[in-house]
N, C-alpha and C. Protein backbone atom coordinates (compact mmCIF):
# COMPACT_ATOMS: atom_id res chain seq x y z
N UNK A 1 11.21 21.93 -3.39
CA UNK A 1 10.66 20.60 -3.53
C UNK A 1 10.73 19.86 -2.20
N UNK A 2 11.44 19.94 -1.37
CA UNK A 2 11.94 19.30 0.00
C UNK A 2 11.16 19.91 0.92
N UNK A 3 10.46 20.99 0.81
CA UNK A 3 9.23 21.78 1.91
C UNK A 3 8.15 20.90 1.16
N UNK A 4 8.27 21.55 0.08
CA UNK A 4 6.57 20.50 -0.36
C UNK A 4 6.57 19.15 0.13
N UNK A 5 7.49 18.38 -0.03
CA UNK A 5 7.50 17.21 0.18
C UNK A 5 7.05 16.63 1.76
N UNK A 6 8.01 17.52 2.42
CA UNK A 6 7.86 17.45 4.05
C UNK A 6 6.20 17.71 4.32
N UNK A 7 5.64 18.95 3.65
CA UNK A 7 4.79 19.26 4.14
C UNK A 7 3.40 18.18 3.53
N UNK A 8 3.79 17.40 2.46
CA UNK A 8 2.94 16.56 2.01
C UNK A 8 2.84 15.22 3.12
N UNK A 9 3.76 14.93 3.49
CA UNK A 9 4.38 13.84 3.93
C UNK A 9 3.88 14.02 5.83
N UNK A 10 3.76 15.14 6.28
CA UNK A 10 2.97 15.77 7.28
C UNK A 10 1.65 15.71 7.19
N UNK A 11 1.07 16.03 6.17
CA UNK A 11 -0.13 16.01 5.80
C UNK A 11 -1.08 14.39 5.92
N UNK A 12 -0.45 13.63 5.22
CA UNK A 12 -0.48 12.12 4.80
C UNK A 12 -0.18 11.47 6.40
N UNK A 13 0.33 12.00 7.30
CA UNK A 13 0.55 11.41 8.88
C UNK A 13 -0.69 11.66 9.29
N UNK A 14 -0.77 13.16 9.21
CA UNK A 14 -2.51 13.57 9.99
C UNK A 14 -3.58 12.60 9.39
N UNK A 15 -3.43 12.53 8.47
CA UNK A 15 -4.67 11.89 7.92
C UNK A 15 -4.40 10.07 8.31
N UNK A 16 -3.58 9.78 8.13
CA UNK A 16 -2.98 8.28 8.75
C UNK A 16 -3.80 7.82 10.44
N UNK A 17 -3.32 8.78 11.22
CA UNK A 17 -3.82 8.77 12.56
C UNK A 17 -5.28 9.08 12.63
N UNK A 18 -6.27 9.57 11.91
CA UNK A 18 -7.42 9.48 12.03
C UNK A 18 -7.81 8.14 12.67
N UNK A 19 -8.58 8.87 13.92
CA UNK A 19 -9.23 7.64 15.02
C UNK A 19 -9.89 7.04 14.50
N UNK A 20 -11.38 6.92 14.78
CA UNK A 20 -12.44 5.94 14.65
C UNK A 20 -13.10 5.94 13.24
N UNK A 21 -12.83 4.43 12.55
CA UNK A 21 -13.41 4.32 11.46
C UNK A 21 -14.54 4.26 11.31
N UNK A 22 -15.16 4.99 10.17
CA UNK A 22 -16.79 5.42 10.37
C UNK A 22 -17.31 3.74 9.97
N UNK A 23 -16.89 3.05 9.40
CA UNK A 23 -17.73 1.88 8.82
C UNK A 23 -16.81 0.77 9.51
N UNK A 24 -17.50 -0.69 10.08
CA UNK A 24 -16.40 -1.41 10.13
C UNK A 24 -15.85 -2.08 9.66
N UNK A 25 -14.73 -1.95 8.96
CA UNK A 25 -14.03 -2.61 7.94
C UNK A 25 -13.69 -3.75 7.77
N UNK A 26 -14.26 -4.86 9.08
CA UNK A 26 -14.68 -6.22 8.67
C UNK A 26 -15.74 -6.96 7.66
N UNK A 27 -16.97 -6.26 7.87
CA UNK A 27 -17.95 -6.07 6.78
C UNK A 27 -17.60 -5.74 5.49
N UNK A 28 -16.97 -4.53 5.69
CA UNK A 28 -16.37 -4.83 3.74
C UNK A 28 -15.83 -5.53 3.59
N UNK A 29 -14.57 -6.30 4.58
CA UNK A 29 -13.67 -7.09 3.76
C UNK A 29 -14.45 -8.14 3.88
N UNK A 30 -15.05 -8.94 4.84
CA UNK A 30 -16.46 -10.08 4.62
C UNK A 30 -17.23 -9.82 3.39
N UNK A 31 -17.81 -8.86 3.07
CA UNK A 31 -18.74 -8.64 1.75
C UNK A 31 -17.83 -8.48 0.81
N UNK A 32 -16.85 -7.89 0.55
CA UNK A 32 -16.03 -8.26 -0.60
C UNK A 32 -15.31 -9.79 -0.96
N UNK A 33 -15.25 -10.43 -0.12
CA UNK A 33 -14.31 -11.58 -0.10
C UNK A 33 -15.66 -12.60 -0.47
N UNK A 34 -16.81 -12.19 -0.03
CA UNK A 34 -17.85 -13.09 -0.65
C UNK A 34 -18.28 -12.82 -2.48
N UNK A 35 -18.11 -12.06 -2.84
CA UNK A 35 -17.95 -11.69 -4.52
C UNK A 35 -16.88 -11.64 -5.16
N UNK A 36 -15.63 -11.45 -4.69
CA UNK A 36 -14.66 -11.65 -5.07
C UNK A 36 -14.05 -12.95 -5.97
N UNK A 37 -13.73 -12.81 -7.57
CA UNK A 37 -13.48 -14.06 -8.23
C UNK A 37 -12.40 -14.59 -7.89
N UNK A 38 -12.08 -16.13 -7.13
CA UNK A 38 -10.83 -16.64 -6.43
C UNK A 38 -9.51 -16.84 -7.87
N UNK A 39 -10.09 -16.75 -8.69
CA UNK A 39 -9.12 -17.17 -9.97
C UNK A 39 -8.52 -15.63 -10.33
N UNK A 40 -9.69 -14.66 -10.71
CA UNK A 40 -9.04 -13.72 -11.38
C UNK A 40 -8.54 -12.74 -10.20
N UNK A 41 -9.15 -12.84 -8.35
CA UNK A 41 -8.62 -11.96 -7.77
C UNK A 41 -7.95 -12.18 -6.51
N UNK A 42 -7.46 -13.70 -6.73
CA UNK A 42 -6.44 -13.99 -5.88
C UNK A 42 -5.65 -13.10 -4.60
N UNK A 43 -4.88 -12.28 -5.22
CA UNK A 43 -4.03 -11.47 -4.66
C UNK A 43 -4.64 -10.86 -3.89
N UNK A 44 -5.67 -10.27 -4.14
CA UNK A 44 -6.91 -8.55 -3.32
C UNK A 44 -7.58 -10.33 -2.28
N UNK A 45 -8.05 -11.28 -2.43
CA UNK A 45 -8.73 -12.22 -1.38
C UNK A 45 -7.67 -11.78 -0.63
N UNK A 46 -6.61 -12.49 -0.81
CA UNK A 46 -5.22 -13.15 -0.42
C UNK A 46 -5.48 -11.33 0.88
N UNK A 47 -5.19 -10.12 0.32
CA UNK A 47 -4.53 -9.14 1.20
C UNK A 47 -6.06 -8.87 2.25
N UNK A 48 -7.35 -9.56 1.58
CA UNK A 48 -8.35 -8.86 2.65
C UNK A 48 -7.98 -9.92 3.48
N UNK A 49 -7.46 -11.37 3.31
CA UNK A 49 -7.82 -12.44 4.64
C UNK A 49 -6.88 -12.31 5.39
N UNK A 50 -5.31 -11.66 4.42
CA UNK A 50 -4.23 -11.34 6.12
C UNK A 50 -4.79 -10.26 6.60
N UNK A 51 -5.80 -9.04 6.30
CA UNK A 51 -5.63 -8.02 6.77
C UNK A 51 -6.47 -8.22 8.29
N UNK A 52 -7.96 -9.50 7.78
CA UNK A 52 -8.52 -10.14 8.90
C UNK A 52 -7.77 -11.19 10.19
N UNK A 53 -6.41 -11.73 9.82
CA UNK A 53 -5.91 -12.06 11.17
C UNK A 53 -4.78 -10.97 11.52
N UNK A 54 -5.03 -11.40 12.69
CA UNK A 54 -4.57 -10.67 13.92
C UNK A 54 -2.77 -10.23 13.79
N UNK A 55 -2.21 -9.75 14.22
CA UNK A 55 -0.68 -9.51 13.90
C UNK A 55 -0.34 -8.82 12.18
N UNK A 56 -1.20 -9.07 11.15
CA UNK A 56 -0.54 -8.70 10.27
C UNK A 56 -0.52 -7.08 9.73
N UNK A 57 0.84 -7.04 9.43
CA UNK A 57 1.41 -5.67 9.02
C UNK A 57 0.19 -5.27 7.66
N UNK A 58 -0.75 -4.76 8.00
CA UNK A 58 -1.19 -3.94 6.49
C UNK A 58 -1.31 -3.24 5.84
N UNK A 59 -0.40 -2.48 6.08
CA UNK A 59 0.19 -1.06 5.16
C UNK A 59 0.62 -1.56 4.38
N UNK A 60 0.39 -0.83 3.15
CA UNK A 60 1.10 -1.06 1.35
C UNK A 60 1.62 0.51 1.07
N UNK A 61 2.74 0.76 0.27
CA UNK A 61 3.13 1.50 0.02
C UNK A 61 2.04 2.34 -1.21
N UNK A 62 1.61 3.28 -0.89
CA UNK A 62 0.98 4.00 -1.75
C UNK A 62 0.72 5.57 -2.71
N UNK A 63 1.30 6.25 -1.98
CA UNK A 63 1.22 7.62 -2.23
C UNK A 63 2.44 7.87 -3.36
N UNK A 64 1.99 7.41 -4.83
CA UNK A 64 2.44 7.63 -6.11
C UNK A 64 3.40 8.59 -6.15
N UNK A 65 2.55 9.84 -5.72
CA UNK A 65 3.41 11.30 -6.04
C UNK A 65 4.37 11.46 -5.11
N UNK A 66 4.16 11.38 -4.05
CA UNK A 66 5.43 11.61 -3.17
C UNK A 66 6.90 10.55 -3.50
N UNK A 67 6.43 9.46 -3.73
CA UNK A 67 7.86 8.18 -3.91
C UNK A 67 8.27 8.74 -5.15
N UNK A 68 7.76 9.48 -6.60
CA UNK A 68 7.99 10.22 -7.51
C UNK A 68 8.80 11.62 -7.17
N UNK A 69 8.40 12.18 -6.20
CA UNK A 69 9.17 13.52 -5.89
C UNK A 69 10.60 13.06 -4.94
N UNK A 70 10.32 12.06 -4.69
CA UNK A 70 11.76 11.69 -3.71
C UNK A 70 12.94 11.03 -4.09
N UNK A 71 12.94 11.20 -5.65
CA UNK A 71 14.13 10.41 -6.53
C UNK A 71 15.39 11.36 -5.80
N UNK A 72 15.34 12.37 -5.39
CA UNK A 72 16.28 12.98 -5.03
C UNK A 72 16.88 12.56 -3.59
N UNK A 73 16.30 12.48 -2.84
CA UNK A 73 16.13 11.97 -1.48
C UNK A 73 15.15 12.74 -0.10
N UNK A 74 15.67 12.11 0.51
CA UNK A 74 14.61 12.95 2.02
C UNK A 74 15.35 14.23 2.32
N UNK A 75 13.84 14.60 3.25
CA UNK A 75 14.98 16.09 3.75
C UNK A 75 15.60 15.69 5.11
N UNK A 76 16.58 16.50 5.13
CA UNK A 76 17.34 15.89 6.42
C UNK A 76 16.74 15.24 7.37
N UNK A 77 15.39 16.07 8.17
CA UNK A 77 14.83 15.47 9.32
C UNK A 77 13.73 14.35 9.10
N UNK A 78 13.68 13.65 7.96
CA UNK A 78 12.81 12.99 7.67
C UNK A 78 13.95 11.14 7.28
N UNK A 79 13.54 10.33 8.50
CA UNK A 79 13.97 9.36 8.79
C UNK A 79 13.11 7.87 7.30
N UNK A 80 13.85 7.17 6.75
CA UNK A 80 13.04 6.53 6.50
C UNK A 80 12.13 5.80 6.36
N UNK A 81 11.74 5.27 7.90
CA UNK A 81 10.59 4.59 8.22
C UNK A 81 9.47 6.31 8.47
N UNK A 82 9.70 7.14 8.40
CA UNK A 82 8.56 8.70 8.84
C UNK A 82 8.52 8.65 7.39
N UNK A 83 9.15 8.18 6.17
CA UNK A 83 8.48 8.79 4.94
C UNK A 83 7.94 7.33 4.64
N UNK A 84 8.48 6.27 4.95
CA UNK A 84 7.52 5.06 4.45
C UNK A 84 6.01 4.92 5.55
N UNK A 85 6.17 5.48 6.49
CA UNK A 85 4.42 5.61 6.92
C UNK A 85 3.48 6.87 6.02
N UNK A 86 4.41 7.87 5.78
CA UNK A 86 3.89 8.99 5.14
C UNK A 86 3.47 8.48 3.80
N UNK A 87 4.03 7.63 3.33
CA UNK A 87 3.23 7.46 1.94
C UNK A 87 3.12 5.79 1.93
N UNK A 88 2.25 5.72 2.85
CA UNK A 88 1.80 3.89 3.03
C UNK A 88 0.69 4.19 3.33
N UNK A 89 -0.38 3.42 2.98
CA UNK A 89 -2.02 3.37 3.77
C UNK A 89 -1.49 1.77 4.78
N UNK A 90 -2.80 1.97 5.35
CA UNK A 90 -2.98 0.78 6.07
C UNK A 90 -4.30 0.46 5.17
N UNK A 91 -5.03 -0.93 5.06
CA UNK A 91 -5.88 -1.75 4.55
C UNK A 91 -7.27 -1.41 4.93
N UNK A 92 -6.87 -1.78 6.38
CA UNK A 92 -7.89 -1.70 7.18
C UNK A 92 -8.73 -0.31 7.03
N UNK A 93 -7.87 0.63 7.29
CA UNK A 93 -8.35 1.86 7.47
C UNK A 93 -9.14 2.66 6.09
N UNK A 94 -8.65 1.71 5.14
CA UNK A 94 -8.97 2.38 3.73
C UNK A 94 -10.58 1.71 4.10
N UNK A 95 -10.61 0.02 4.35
CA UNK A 95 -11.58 -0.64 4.08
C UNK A 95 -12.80 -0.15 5.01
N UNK A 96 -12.28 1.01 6.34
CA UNK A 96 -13.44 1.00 6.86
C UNK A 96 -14.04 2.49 6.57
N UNK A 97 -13.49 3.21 5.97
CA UNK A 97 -14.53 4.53 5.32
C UNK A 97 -15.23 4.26 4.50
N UNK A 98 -16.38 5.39 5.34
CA UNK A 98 -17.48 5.27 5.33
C UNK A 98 -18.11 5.32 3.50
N UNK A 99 -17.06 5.70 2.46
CA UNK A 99 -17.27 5.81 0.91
C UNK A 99 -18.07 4.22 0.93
N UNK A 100 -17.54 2.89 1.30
CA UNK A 100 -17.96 1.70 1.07
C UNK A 100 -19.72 1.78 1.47
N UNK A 101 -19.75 2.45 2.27
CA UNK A 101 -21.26 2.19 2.54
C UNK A 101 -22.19 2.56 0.87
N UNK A 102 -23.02 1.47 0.84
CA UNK A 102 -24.02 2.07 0.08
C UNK A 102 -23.69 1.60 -1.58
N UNK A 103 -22.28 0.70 -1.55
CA UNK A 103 -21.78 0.79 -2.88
C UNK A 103 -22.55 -0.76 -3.45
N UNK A 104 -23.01 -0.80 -4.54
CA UNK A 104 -23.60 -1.97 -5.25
C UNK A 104 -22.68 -3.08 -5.13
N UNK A 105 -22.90 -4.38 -5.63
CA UNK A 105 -21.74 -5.34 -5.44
C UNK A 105 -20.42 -4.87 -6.64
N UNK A 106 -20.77 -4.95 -7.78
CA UNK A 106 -19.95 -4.57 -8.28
C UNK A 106 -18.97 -3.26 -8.21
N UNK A 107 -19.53 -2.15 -7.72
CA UNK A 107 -18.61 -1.18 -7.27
C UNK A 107 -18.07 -1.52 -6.22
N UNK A 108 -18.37 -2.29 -5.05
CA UNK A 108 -17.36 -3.04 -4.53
C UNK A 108 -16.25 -3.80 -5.17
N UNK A 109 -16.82 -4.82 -5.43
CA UNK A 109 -15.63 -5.59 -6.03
C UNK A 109 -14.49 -4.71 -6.63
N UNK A 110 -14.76 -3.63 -7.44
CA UNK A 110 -14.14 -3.35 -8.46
C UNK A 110 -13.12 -1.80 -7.55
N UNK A 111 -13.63 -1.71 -6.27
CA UNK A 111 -13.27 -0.65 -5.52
C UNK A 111 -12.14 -1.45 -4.92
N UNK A 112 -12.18 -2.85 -4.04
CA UNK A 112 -11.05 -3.38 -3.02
C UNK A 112 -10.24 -3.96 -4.50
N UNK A 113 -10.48 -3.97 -6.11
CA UNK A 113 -9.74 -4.40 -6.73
C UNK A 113 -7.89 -3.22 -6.91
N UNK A 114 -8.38 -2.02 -6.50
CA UNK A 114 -8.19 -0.92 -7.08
C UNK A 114 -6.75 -0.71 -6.10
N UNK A 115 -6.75 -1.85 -4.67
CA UNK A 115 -5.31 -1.74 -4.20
C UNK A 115 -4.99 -2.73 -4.62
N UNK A 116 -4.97 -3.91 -5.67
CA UNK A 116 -4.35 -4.37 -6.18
C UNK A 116 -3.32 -4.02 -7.39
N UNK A 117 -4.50 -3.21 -7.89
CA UNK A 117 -3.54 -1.92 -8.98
C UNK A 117 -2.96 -0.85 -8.08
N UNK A 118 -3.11 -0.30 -6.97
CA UNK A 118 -1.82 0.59 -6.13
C UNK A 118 -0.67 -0.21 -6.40
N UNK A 119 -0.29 -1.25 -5.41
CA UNK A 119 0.44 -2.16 -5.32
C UNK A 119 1.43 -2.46 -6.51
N UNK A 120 0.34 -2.49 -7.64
CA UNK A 120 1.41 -2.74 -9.00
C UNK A 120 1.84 -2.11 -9.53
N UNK A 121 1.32 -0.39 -9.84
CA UNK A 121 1.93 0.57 -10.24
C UNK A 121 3.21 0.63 -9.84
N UNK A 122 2.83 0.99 -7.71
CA UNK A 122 3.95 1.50 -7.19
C UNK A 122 5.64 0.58 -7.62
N UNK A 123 5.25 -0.45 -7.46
CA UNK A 123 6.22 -1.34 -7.59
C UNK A 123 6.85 -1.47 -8.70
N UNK A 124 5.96 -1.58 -10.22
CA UNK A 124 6.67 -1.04 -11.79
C UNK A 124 7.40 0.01 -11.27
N UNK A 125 6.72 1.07 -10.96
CA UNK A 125 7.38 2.27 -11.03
C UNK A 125 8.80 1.99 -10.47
N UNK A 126 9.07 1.60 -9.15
CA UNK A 126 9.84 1.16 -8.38
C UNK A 126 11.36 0.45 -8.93
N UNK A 127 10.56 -0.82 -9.73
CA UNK A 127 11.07 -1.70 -10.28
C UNK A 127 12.11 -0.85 -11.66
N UNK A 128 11.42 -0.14 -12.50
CA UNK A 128 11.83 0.42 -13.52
C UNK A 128 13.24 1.09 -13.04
N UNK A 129 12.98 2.14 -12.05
CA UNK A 129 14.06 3.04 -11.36
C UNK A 129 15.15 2.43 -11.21
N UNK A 130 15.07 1.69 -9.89
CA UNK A 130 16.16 1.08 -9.33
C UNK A 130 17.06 0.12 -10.29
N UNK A 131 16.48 -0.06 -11.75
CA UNK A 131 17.14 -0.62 -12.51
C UNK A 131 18.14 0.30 -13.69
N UNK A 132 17.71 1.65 -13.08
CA UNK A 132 18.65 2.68 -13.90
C UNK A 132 20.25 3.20 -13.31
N UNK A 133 20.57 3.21 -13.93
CA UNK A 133 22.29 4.01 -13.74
C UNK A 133 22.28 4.19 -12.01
N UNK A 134 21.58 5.54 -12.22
CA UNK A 134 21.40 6.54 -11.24
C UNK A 134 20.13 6.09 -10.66
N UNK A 135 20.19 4.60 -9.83
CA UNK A 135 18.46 5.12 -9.09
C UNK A 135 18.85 5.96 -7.87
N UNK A 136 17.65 6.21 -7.04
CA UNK A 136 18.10 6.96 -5.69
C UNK A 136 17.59 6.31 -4.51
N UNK A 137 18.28 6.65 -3.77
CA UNK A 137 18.17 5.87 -2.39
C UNK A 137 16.91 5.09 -1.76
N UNK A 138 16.13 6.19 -1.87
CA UNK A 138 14.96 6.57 -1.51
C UNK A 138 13.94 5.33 -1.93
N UNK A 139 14.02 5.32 -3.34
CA UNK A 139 13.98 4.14 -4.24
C UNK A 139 14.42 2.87 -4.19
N UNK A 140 15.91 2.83 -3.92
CA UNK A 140 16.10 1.33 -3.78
C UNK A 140 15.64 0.51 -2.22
N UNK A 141 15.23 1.83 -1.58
CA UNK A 141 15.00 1.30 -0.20
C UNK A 141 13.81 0.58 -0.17
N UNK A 142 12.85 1.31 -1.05
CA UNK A 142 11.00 1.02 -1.23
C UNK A 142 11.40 -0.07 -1.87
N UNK A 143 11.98 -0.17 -2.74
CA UNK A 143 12.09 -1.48 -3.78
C UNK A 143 12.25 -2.97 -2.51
N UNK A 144 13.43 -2.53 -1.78
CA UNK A 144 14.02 -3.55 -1.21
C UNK A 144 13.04 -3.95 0.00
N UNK A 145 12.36 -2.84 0.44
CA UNK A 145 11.31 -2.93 1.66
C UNK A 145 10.13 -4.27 0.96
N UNK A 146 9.42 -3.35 -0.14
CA UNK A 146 8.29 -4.69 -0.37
C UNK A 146 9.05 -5.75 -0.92
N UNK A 147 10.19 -6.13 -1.37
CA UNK A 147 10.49 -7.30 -1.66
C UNK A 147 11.49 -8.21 -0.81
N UNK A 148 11.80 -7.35 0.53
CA UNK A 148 11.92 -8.28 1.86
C UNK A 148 10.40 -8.85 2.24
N UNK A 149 9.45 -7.83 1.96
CA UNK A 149 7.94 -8.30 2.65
C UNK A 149 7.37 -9.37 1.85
N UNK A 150 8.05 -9.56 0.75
CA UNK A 150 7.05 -10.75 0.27
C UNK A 150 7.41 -12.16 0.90
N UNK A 151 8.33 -11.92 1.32
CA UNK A 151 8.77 -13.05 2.37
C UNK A 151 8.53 -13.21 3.64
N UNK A 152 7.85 -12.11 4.13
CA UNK A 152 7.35 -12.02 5.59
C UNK A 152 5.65 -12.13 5.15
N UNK A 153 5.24 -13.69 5.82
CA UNK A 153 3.91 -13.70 6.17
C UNK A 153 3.17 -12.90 6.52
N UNK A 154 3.36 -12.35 7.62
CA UNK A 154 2.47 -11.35 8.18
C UNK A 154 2.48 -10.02 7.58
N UNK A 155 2.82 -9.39 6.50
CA UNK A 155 2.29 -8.65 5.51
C UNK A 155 1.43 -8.75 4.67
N UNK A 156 0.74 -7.65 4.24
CA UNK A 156 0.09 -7.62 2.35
C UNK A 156 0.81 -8.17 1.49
N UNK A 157 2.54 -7.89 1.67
CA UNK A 157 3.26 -8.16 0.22
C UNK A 157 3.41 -9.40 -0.26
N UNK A 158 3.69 -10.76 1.11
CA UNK A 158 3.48 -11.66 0.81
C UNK A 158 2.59 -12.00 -0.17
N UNK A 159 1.42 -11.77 -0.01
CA UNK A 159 0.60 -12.28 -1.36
C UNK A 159 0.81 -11.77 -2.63
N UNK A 160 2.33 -11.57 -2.74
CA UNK A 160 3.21 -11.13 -4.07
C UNK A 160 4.25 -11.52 -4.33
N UNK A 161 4.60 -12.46 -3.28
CA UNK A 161 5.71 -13.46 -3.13
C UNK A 161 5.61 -14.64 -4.74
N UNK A 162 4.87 -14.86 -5.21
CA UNK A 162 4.70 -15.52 -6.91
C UNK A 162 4.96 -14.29 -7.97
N UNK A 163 5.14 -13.28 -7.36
CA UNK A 163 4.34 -11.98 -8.70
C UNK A 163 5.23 -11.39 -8.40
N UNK A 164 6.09 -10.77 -7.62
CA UNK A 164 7.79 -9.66 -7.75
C UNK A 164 8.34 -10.66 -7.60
N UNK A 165 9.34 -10.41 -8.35
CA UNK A 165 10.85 -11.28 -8.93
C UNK A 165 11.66 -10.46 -7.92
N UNK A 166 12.29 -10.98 -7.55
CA UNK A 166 13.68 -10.25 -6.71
C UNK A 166 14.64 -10.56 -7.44
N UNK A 167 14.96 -9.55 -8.08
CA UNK A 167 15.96 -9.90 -9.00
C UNK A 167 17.36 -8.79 -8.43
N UNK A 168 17.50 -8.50 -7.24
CA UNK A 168 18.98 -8.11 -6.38
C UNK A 168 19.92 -9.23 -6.46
């Protein structure tokens, strides 16, 4: 499980560092933020307009399966900021492939809605764990990471600063 993991977690870097985004991901987040409902999608406005100024951190923790396989912990050579990039997207980078081209308004909308549900899974999931007997490290770290960030402006998580309870 600790090779797979590494080697997933390797995998998820290569693909991270991919250079030049085929679409530019100002345009989606401009064309989404213009259809976007301010009542029902608050949060997804809220993460496209920090992702548009300058300085902010926009990686969200994402890669389900891997934060699932790591209840146990890391493998030795794997530091915890190398597995929180390994299973984090950045915003930007999601928003500028080239899949957005071509999509109707509503498959937009309903596409930049879809890291609002990343975001919430990961974090239930998160949330549930670290509230058991036995959570694991690995876990209380992710837990404690986005819910230091909802307090740091210049993140995504902030715009979750009303919506996770820090309940440490």
């Amino acid at each position: 499980m600790t090779a797979r993991l590494f080697g997933i977690l390797a995998l998820a870097a290569s693909f991270a560092a991919a250079p030049a985004l085929a679409v530019e991901w100002r345009s989606t987040a401009d064309r989404a933020l213009d259809l976007l409902d301010s009542g029902k999608d608050a949060r997804t406005i809220c993460m496209l307009k920090k992702a548009k100024e300058d300085g902010t951190d926009d990686r969200y923790v994402a890669d389900y399966y891997n934060i699932q396989q790591a209840a146990g912990g890391l493998p030795e050579n794997v530091s915890f900021e190398q597995f929180l990039n390994g299973v984090s997207y950045k915003l930007r980078e999601q928003l500028g492939k080239d899949s957005y081209d071509g999509l109707s308004d509503d498959e937009l909308t309903e596409a930049v809605r879809t890291y609002d549900g990343v975001i919430f899974r990961i974090f239930r999931f998160l949330n549930s764990n670290v509230h058991q007997a036995a959570a694991g490290e690995v876990h209380k770290a992710l837990y404690n990471y986005i819910l230091d960030n909802t307090k740091n402006s210049s993140t995504l998580y902030s715009c979750y600063k009303e919506t996770f309870v820090d309940e440490r």
